[in-house]
N, C-alpha and C. Protein backbone atom coordinates (compact mmCIF):
# COMPACT_ATOMS: atom_id res chain seq x y z
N UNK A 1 0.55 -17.21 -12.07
CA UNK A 1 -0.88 -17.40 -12.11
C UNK A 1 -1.34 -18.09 -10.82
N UNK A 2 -2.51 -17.63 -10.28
CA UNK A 2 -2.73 -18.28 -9.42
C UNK A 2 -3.46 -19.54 -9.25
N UNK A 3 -3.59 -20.46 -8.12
CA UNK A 3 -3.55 -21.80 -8.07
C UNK A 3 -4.81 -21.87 -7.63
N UNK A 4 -6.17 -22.59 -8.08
CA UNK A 4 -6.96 -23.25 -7.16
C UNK A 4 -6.86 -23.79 -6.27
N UNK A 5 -6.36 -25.07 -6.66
CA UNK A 5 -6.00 -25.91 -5.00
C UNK A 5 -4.92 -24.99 -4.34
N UNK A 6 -4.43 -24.12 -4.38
CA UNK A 6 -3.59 -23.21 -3.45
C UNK A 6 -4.71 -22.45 -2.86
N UNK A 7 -5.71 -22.08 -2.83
CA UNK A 7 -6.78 -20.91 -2.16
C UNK A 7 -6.84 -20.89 -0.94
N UNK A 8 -6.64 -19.91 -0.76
CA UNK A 8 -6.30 -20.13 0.98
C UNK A 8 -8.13 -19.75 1.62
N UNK A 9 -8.10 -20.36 2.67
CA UNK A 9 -9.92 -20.43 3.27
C UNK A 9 -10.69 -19.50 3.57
N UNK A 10 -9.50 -18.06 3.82
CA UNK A 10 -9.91 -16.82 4.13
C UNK A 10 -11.04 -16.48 3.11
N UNK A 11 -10.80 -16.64 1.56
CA UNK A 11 -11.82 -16.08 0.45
C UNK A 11 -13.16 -16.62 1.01
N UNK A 12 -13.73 -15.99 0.54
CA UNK A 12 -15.52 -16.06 0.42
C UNK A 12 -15.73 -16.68 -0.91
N UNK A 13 -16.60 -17.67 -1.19
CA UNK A 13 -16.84 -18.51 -1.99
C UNK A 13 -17.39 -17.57 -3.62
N UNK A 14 -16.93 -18.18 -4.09
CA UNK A 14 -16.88 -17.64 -5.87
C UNK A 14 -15.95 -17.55 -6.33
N UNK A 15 -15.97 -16.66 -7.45
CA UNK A 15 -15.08 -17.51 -8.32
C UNK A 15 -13.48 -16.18 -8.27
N UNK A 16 -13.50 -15.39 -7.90
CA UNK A 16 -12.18 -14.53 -7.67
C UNK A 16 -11.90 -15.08 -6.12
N UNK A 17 -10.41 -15.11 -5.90
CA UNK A 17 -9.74 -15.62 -4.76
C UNK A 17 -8.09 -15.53 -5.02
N UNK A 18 -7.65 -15.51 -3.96
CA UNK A 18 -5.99 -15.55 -3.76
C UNK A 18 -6.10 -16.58 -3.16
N UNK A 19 -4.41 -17.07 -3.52
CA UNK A 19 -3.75 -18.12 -3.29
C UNK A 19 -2.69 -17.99 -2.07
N UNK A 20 -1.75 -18.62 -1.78
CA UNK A 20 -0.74 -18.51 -0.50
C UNK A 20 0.28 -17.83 -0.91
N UNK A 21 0.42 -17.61 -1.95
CA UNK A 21 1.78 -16.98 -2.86
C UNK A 21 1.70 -15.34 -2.41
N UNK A 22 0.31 -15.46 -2.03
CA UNK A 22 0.16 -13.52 -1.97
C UNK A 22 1.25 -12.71 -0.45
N UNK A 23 1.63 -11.58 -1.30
CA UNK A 23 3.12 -11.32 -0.36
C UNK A 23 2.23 -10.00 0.53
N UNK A 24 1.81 -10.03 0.59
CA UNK A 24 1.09 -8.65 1.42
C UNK A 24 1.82 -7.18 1.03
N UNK A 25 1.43 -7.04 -0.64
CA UNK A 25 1.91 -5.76 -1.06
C UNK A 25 0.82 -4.90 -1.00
N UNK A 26 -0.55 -5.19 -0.61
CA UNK A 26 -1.55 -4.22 -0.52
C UNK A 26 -2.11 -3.34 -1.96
N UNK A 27 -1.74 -3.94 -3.13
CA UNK A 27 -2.21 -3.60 -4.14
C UNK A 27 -3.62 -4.14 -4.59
N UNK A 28 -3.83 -4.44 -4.34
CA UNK A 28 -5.63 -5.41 -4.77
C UNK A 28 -6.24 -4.57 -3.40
N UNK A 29 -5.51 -4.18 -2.10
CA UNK A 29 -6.63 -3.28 -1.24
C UNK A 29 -6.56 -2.23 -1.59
N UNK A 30 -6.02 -1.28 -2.10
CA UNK A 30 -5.76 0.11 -3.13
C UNK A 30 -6.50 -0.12 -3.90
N UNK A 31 -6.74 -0.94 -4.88
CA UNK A 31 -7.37 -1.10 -6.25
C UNK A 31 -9.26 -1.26 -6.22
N UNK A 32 -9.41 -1.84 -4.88
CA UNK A 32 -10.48 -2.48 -4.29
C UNK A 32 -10.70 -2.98 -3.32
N UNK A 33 -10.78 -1.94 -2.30
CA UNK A 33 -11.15 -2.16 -0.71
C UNK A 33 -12.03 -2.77 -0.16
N UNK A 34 -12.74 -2.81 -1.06
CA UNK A 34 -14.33 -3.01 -0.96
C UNK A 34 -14.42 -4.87 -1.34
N UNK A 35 -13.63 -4.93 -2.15
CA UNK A 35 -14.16 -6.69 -2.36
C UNK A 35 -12.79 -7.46 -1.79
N UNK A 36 -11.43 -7.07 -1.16
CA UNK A 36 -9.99 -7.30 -0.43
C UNK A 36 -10.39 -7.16 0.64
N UNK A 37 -9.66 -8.02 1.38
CA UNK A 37 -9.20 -7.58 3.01
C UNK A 37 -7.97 -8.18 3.03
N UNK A 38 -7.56 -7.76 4.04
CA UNK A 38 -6.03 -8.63 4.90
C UNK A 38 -6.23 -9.46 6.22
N UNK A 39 -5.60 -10.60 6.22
CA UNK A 39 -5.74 -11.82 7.68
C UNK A 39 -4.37 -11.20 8.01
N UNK A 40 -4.69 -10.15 9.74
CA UNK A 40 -3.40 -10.06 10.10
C UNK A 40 -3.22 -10.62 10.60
N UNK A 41 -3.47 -11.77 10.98
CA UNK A 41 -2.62 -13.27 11.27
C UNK A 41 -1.64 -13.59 10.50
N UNK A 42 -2.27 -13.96 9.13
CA UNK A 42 -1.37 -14.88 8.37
C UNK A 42 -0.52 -13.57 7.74
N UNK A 43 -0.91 -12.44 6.89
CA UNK A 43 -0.50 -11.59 6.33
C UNK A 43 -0.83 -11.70 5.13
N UNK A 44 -1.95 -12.30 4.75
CA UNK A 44 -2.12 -12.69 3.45
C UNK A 44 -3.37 -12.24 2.86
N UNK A 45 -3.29 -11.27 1.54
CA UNK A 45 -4.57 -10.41 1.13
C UNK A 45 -5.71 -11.36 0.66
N UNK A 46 -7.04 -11.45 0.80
CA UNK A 46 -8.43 -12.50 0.16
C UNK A 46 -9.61 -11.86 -0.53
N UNK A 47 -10.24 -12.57 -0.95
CA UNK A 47 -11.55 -11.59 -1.35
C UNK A 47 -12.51 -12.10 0.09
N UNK A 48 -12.64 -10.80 0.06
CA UNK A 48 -13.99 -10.43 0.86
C UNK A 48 -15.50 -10.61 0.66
N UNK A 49 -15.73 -10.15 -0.64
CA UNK A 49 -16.55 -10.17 -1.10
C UNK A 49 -16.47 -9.93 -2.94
N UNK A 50 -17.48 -11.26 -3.05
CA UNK A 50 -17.23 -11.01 -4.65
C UNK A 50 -17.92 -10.11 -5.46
N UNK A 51 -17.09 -9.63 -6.50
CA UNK A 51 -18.08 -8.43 -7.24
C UNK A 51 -18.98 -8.95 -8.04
N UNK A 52 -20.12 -7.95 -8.22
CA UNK A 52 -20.90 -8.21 -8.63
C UNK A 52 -21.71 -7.32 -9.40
N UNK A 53 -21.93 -6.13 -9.55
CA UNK A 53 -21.37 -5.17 -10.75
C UNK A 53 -20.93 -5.48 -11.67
N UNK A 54 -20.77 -4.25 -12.74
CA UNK A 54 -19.99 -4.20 -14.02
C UNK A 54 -18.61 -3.76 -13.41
N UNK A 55 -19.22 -2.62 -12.53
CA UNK A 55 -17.90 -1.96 -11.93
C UNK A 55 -17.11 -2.68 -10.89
N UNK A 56 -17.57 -3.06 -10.01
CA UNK A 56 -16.74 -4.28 -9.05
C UNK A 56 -16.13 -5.36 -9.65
N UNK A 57 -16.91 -5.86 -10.81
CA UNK A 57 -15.92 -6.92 -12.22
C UNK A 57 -14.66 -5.99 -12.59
N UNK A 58 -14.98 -5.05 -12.86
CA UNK A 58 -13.86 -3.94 -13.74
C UNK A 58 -12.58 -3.83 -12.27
N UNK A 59 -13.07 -3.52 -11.63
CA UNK A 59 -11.80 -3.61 -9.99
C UNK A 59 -11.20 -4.81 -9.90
N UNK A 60 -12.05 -5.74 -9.93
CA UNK A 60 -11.56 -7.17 -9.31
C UNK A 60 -10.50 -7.56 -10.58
N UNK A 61 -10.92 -7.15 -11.68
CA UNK A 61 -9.84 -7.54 -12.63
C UNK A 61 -8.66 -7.06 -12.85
N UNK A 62 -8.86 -5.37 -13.10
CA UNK A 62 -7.77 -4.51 -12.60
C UNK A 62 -6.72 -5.10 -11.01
N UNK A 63 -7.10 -5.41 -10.57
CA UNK A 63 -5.99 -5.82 -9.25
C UNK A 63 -5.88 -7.31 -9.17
N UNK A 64 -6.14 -8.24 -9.98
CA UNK A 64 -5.87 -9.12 -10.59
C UNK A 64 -4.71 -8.89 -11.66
N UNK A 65 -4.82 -8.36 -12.45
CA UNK A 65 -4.09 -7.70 -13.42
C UNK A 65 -2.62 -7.23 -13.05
N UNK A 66 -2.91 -6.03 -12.02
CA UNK A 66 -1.80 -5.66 -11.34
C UNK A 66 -0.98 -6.40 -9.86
N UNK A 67 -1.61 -7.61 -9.88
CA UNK A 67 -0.81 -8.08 -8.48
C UNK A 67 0.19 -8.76 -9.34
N UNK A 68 1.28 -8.30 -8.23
CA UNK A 68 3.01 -9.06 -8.71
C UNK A 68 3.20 -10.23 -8.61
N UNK A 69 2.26 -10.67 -7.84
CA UNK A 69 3.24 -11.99 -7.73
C UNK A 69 1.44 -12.98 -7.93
N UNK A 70 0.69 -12.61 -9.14
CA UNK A 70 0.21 -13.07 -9.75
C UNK A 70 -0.99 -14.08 -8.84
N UNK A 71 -1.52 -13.37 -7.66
CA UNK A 71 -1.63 -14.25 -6.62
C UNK A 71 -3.60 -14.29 -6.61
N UNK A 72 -3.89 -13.55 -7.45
CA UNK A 72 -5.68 -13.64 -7.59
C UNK A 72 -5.56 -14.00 -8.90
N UNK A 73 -6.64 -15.22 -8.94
CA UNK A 73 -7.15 -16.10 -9.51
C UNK A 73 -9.10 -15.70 -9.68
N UNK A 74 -9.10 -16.13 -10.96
CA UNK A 74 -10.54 -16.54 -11.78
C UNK A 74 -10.87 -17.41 -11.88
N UNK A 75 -11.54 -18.56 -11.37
CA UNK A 75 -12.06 -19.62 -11.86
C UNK A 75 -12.94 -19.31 -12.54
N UNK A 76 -13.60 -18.58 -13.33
CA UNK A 76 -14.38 -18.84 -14.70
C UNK A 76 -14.03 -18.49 -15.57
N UNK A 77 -12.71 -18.24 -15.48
CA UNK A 77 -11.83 -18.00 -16.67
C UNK A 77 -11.18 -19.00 -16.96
């Protein structure tokens, strides 16, 4: 599960975000390109932008869901 105080600074403020744990498997940018990016600096996937839709909720959760190493986080959950 992922960590609040782990959030790395890349995210854009709200409440979906990755943590440092994220391994750069590129599954949350497959799932949702649109609210993911990648820091090819660090190598580490963030939200971009938070959803805000029914349907951008329905993505952001789905690749939440499916990341391995459990690395996007909900804070209003």
């Amino acid at each position: 599960m992922a960590t609040l105080s782990d959030r790395i600074p890349d995210n854009v403020s709200g409440r979906y975000y990755t943590d440092s744990s994220c391994i750069d498997c590129d599954q949350c940018r497959v799932i949702a390109p649109d609210l993911f990016g990648r820091n090819d600096d660090t190598g580490v996937s963030f939200v971009k932008q938070q959803p805000v839709t029914g349907e951008e909720i329905a993505l952001a959760e789905e690749a939440l869901a499916a990341c391995a190493t459990e690395s996007i986080g909900n804070d209003g959950q």
